[in-house]
C-alpha atoms as a PDB file:
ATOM      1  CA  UNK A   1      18.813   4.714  -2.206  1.00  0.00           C
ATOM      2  CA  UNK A   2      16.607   6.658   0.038  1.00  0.00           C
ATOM      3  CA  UNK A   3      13.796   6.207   2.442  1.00  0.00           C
ATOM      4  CA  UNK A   4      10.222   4.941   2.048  1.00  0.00           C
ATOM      5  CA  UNK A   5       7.019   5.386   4.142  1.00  0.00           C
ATOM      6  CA  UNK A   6       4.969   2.615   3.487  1.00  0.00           C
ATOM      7  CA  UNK A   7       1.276   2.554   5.308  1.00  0.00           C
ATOM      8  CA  UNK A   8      -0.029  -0.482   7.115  1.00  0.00           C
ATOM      9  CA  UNK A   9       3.461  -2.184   7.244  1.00  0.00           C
ATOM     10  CA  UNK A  10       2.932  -4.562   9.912  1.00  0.00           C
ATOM     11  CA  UNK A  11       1.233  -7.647   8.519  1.00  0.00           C
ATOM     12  CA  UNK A  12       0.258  -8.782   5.103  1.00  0.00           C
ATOM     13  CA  UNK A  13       1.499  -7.593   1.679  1.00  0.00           C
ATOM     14  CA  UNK A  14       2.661  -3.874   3.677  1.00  0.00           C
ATOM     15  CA  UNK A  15       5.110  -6.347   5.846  1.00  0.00           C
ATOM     16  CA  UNK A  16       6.196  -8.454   2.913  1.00  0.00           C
ATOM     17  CA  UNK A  17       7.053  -5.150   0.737  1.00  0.00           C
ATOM     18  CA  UNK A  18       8.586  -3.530   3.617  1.00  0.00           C
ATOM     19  CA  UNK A  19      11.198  -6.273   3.314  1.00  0.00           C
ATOM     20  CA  UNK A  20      11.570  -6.514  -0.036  1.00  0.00           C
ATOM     21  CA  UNK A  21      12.090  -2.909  -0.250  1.00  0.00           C
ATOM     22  CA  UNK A  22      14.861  -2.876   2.701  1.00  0.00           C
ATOM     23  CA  UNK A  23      16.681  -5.856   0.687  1.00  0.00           C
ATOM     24  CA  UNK A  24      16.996  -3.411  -2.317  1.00  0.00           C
ATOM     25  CA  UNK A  25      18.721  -1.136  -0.107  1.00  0.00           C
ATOM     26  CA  UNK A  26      16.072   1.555   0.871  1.00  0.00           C
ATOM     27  CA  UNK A  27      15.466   2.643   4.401  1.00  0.00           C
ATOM     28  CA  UNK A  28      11.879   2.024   5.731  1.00  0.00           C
ATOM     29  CA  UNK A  29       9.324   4.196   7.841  1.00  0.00           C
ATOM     30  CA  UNK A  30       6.591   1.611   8.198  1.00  0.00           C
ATOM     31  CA  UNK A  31       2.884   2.577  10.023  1.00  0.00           C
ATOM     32  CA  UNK A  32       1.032   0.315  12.433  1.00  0.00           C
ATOM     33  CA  UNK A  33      -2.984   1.599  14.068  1.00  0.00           C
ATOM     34  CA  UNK A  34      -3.445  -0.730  16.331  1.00  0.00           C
ATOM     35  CA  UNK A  35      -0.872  -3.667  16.231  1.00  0.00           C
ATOM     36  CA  UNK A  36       2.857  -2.050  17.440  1.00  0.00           C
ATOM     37  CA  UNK A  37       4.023  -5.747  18.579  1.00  0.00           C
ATOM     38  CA  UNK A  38       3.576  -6.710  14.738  1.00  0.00           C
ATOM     39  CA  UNK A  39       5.812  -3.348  13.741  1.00  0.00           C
ATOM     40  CA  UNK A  40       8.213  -3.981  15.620  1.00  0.00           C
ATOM     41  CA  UNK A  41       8.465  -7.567  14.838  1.00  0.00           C
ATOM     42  CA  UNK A  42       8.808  -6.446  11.044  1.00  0.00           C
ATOM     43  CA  UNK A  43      11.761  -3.820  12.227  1.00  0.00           C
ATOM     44  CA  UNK A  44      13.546  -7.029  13.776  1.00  0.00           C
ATOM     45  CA  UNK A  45      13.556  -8.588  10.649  1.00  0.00           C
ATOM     46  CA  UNK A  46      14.834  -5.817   8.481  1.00  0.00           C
ATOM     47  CA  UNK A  47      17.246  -5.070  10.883  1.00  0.00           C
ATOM     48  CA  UNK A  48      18.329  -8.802  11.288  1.00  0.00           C
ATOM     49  CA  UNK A  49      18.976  -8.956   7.716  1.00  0.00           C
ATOM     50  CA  UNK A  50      21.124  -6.167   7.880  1.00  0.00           C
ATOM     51  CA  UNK A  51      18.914  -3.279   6.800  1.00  0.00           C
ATOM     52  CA  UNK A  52      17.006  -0.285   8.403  1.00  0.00           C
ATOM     53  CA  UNK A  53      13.572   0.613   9.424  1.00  0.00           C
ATOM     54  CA  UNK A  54      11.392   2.360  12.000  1.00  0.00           C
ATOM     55  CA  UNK A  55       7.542   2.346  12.978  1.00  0.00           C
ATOM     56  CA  UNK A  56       5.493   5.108  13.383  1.00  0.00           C
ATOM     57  CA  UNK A  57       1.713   4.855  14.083  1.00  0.00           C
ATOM     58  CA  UNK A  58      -1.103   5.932  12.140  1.00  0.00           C
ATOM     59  CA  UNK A  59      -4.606   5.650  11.665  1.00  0.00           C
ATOM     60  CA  UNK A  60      -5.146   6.803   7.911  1.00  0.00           C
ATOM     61  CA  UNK A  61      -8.433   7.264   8.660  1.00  0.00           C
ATOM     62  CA  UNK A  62      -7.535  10.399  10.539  1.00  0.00           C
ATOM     63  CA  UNK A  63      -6.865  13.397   7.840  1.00  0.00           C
ATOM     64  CA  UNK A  64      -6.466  15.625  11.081  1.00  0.00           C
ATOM     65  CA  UNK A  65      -3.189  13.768  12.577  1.00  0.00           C
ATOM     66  CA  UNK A  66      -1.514  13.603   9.526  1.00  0.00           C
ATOM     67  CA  UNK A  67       0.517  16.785  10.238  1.00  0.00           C
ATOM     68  CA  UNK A  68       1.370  15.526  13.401  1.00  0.00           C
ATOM     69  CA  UNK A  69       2.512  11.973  11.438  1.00  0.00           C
ATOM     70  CA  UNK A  70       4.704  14.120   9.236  1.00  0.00           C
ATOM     71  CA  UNK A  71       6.485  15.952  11.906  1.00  0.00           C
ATOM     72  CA  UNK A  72       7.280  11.917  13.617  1.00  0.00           C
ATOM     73  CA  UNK A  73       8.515  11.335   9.979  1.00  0.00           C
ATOM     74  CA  UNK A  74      10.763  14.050   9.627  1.00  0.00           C
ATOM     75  CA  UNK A  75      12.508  13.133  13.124  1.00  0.00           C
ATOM     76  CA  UNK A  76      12.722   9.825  12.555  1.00  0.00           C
ATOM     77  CA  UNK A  77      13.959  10.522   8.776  1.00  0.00           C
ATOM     78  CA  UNK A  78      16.761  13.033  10.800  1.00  0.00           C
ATOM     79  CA  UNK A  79      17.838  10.438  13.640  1.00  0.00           C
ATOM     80  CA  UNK A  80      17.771   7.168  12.284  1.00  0.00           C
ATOM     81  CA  UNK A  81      19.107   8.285   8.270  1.00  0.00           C
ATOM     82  CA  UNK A  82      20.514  11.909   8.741  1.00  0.00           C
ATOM     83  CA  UNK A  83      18.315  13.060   5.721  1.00  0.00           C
ATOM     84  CA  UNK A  84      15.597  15.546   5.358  1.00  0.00           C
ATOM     85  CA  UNK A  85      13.549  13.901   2.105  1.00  0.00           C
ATOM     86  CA  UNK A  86      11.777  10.928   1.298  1.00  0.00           C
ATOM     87  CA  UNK A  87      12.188   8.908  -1.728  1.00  0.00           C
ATOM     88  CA  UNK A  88       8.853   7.022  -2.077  1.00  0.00           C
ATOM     89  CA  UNK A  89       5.161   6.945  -0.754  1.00  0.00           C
ATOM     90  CA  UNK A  90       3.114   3.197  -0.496  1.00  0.00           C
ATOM     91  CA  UNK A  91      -0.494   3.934   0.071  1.00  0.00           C
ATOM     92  CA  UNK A  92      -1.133   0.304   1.907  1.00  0.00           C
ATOM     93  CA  UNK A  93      -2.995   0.657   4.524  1.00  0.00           C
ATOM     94  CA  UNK A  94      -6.439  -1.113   4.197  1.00  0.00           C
ATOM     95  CA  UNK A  95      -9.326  -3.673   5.614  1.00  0.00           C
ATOM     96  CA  UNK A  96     -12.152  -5.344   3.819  1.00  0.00           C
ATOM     97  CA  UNK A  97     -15.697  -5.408   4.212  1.00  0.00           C
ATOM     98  CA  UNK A  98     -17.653  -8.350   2.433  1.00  0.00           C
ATOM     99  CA  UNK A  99     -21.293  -6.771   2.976  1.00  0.00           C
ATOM    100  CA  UNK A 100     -24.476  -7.109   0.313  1.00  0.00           C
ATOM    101  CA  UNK A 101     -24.717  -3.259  -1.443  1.00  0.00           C
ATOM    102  CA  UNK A 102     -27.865  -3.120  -0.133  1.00  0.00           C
ATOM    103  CA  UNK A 103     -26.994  -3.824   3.199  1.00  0.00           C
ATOM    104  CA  UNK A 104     -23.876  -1.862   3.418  1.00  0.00           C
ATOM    105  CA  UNK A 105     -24.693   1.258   6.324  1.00  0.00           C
ATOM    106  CA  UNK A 106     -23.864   4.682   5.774  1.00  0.00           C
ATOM    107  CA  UNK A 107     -21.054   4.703   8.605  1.00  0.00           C
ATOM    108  CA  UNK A 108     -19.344   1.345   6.612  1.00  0.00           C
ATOM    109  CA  UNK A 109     -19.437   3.272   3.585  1.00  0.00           C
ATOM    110  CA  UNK A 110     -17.517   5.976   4.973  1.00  0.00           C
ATOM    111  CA  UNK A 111     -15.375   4.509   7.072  1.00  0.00           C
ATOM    112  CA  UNK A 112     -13.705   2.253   3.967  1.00  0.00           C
ATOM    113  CA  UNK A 113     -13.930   5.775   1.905  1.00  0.00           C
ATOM    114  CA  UNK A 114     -11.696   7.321   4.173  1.00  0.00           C
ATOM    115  CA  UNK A 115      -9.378   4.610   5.109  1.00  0.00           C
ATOM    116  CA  UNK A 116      -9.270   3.746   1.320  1.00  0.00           C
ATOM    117  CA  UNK A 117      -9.613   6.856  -1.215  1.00  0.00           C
ATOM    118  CA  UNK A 118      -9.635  10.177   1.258  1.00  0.00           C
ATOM    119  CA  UNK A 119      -6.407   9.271   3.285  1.00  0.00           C
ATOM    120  CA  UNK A 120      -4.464   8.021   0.658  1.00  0.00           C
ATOM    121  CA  UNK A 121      -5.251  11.421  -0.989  1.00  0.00           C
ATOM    122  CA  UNK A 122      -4.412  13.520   1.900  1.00  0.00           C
ATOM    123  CA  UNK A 123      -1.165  11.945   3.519  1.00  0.00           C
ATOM    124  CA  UNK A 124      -0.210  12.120  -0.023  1.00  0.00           C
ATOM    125  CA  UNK A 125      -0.514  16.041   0.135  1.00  0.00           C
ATOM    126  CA  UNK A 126       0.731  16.375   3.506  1.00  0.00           C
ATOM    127  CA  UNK A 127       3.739  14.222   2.688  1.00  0.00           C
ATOM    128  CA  UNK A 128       4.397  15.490  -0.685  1.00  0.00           C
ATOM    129  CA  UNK A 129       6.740  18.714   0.564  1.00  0.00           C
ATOM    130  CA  UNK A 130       8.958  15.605   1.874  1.00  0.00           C
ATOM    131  CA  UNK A 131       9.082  13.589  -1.466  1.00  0.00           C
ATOM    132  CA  UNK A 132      12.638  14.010  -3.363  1.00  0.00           C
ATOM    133  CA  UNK A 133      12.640  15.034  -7.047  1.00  0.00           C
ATOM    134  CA  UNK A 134      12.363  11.689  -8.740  1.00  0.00           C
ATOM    135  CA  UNK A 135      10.552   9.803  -5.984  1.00  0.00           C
ATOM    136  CA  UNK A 136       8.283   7.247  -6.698  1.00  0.00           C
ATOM    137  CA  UNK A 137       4.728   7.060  -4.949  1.00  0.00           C
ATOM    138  CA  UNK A 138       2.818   3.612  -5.412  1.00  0.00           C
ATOM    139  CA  UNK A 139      -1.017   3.238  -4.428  1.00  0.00           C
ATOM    140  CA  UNK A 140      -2.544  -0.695  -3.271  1.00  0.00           C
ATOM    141  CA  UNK A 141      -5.588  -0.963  -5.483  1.00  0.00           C
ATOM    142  CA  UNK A 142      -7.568  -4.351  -6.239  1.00  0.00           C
ATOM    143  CA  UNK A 143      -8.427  -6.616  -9.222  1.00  0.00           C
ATOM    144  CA  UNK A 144     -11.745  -5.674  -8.299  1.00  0.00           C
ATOM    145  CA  UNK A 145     -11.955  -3.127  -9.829  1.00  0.00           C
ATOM    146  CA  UNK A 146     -12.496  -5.178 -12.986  1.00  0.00           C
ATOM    147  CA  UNK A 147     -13.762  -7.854 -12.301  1.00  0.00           C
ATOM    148  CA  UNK A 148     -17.240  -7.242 -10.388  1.00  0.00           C
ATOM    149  CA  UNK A 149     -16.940  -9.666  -7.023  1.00  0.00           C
ATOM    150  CA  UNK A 150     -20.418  -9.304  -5.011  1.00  0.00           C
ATOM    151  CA  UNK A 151     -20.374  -8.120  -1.523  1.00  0.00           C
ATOM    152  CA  UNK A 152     -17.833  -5.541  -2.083  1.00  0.00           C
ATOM    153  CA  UNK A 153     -18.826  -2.469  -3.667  1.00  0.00           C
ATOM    154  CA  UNK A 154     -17.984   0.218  -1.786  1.00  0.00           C
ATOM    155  CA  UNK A 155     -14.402  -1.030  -1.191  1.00  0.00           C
ATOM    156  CA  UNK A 156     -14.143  -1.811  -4.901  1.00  0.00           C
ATOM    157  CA  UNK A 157     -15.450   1.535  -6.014  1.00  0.00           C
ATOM    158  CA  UNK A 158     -13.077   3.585  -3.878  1.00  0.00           C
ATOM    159  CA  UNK A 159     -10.072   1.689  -4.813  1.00  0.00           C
ATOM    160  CA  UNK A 160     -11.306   2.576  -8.681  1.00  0.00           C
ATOM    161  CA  UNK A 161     -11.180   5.933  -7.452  1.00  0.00           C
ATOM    162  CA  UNK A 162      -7.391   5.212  -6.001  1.00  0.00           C
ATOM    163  CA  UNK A 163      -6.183   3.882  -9.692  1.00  0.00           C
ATOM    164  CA  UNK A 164      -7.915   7.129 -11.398  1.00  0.00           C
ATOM    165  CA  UNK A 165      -6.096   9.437  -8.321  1.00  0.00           C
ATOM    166  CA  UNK A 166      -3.127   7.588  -9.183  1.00  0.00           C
ATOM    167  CA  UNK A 167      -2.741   8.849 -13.030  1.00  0.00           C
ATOM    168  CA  UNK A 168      -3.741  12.303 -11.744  1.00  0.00           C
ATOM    169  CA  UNK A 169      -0.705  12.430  -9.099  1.00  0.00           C
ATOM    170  CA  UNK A 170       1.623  10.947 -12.049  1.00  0.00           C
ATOM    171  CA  UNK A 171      -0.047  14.146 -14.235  1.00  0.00           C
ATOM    172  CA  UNK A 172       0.751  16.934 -11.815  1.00  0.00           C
ATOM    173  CA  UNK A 173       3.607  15.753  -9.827  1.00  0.00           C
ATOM    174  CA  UNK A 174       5.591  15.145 -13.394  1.00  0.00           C
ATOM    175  CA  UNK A 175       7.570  18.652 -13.203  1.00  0.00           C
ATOM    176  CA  UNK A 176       8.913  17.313 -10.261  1.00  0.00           C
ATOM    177  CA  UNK A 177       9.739  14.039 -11.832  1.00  0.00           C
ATOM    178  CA  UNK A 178       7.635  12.142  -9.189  1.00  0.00           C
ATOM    179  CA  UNK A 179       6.400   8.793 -10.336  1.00  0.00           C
ATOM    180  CA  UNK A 180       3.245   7.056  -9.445  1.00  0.00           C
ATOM    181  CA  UNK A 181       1.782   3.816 -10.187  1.00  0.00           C
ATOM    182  CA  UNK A 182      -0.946   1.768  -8.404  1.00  0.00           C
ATOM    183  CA  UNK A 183      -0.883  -2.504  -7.781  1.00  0.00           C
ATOM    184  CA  UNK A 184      -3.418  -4.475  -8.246  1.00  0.00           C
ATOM    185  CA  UNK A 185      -3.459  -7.807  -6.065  1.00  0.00           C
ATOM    186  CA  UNK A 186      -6.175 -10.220  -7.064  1.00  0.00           C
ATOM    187  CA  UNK A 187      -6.633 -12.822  -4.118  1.00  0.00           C
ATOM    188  CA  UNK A 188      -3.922 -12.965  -1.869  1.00  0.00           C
ATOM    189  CA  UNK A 189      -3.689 -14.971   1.136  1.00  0.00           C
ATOM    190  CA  UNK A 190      -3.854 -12.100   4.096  1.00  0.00           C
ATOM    191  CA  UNK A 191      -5.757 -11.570   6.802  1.00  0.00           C
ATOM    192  CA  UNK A 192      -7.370  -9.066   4.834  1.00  0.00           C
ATOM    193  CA  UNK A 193     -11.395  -9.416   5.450  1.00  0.00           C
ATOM    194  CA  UNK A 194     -10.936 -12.153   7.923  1.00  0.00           C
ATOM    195  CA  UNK A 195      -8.619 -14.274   5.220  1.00  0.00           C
ATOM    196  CA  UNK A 196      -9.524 -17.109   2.810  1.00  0.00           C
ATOM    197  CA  UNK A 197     -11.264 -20.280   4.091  1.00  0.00           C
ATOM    198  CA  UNK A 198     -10.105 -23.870   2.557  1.00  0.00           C
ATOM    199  CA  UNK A 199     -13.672 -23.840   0.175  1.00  0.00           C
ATOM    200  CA  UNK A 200     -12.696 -20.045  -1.206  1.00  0.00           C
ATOM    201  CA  UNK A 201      -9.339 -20.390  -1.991  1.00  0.00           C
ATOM    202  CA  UNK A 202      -9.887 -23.287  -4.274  1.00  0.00           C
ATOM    203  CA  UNK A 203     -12.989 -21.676  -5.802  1.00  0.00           C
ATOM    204  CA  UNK A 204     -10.656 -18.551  -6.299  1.00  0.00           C
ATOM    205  CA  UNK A 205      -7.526 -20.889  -7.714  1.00  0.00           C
ATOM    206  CA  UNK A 206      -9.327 -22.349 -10.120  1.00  0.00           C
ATOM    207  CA  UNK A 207     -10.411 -18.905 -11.492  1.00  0.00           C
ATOM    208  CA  UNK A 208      -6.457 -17.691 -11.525  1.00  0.00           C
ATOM    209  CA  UNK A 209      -4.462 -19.073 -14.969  1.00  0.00           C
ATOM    210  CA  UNK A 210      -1.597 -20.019 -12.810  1.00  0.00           C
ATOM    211  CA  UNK A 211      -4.045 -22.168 -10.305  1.00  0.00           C
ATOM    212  CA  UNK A 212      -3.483 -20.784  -6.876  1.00  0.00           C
ATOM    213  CA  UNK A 213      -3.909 -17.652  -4.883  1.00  0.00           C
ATOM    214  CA  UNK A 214      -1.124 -15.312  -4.158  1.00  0.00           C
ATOM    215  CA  UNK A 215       1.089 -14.853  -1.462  1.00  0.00           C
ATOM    216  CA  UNK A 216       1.833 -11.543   0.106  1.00  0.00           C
ATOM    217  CA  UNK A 217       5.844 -11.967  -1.287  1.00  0.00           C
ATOM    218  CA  UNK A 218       4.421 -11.745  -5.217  1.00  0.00           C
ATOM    219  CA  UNK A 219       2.778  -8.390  -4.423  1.00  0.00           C
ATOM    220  CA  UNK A 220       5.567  -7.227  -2.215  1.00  0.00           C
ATOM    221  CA  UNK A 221       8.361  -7.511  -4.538  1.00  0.00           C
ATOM    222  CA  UNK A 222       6.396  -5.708  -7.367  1.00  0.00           C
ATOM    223  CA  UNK A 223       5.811  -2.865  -4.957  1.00  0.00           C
ATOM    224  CA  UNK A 224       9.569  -3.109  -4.286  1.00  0.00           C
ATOM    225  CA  UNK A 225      10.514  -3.132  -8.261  1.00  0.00           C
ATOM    226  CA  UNK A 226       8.462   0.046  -8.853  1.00  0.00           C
ATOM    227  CA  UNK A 227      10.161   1.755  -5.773  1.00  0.00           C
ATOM    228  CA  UNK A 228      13.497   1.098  -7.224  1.00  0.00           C
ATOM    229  CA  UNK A 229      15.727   1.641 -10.576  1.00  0.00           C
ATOM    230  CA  UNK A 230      14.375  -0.993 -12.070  1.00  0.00           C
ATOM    231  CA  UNK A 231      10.668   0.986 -12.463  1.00  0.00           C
ATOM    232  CA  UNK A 232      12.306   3.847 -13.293  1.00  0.00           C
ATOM    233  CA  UNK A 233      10.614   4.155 -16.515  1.00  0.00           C
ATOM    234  CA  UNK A 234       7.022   3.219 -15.157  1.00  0.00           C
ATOM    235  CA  UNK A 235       4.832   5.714 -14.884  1.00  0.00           C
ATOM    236  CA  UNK A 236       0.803   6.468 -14.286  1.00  0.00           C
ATOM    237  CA  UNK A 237       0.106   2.559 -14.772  1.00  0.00           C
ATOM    238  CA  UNK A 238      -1.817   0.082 -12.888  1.00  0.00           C
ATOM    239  CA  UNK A 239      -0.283  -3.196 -12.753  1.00  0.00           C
ATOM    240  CA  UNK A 240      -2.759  -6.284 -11.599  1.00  0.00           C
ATOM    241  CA  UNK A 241      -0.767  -8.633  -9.244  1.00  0.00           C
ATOM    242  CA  UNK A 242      -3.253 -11.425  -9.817  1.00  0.00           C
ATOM    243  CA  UNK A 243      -1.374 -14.707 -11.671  1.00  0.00           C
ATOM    244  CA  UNK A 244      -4.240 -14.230 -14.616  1.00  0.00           C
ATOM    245  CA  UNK A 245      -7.317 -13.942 -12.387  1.00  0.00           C
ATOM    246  CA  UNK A 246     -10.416 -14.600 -14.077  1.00  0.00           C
ATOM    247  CA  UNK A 247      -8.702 -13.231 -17.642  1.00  0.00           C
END
């Protein structure tokens, strides 16, 4: 069934869909920065469970190693699955920043904009000559985006910019019957901005119609679904991951 990349795979929802996905069947080239104990860990388990996977790193901040990224992909893509394409692209990788706008420094702004809208962007381009006719590319985005939560407006804005990106690609990769959809997790309990204290998760449960936060498995397996058969027909959406948050 192919072979996915999947950015920021070591921890959080990235781990938990890196799983999910190898249970479906797919080979998985998951990306650490600065954590490779936490990779590898996530191989082991994939590989316990009678799958495959490798780890690569990358810092998706970097647009200028992303050539270099690609040429690790296509060796490990020849050695460990004797193939030369890729059949999917998850656009993970991420970190959160809960900062007042008018507080928020010029370097913070542009350190989540590159991290956040211009890498996704560009290791999309630089990975697209690798991407199989009928691949599937899915993009992390954030209930955020609708519903205004103070403290993070940069982050929030540039992962609006990733759901708008994320119709274009479906747009202009269509001839080459590439798919691409963006998730939406609302809160999710991650380590994701430091993680959710005992006071804000209940505050943020009893804002969520289902009355709890999510785990990093109901993301995952969505992420997993679109990846697969099963989304074959889903195209240029953006599908919240939330359990009714704030509705």
């Amino acid at each position: 069934m192919g072979v996915i990349v999947i950015t920021g795979g070591s921890r959080g929802i990235g781990a938990s869909a890196a799983e999910h996905i190898a249970q479906k069947g797919m080979g998985v080239i998951l990306t650490y920065n600065a954590n490779p104990q936490a990779a590898a860990s996530v191989v082991d388990r994939i590989e316990k469970a009678g799958g495959t996977a490798a780890a690569l790193k990358l810092d998706v901040s970097d647009v200028g190693s992303f050539e270099t990224f690609r040429e690790s992909v296509v060796v490990a893509l020849r050695e460990t699955w004797d193939t030369t394409t890729l059949s999917g692209l998850v656009n993970n990788a991420g970190y959160g920043l809960f900062n007042p706008l008018v507080t928020v420094s010029e370097a913070q702004f542009d350190d989540l904009f590159k991290v956040h809208l211009k890498g996704p962007f560009f290791l999309t381009q630089t990975l697209l000559p690798l991407l199989a006719e009928g691949a599937s590319i899915v993009n992390l985005t954030s209930a955020t985006t609708r519903v205004a939560t103070a403290g993070v407006a940069p982050y929030a804005a540039f992962k609006g910019g990733l759901e708008v990106l994320s119709r274009y690609m479906a747009k202009e990769f269509g001839e080459r019957r590439i798919r691409a959809n963006a998730v939406s997790p609302g809160a999710i309990r991650t380590e994701l901005g430091g993680g959710l204290n005992d006071e804000f998760e209940v505050m943020l449960a009893a804002q969520t119609a289902l009355g709890r936060v999510g785990e990093p498995e109901d993301v995952g397996r969505v992420i997993a679904m679109l990846l697969s058969e099963e989304g074959a027909w889903i195209n240029a959406q953006t599908i919240e991951v939330a359990g009714g948050y704030t509705i």
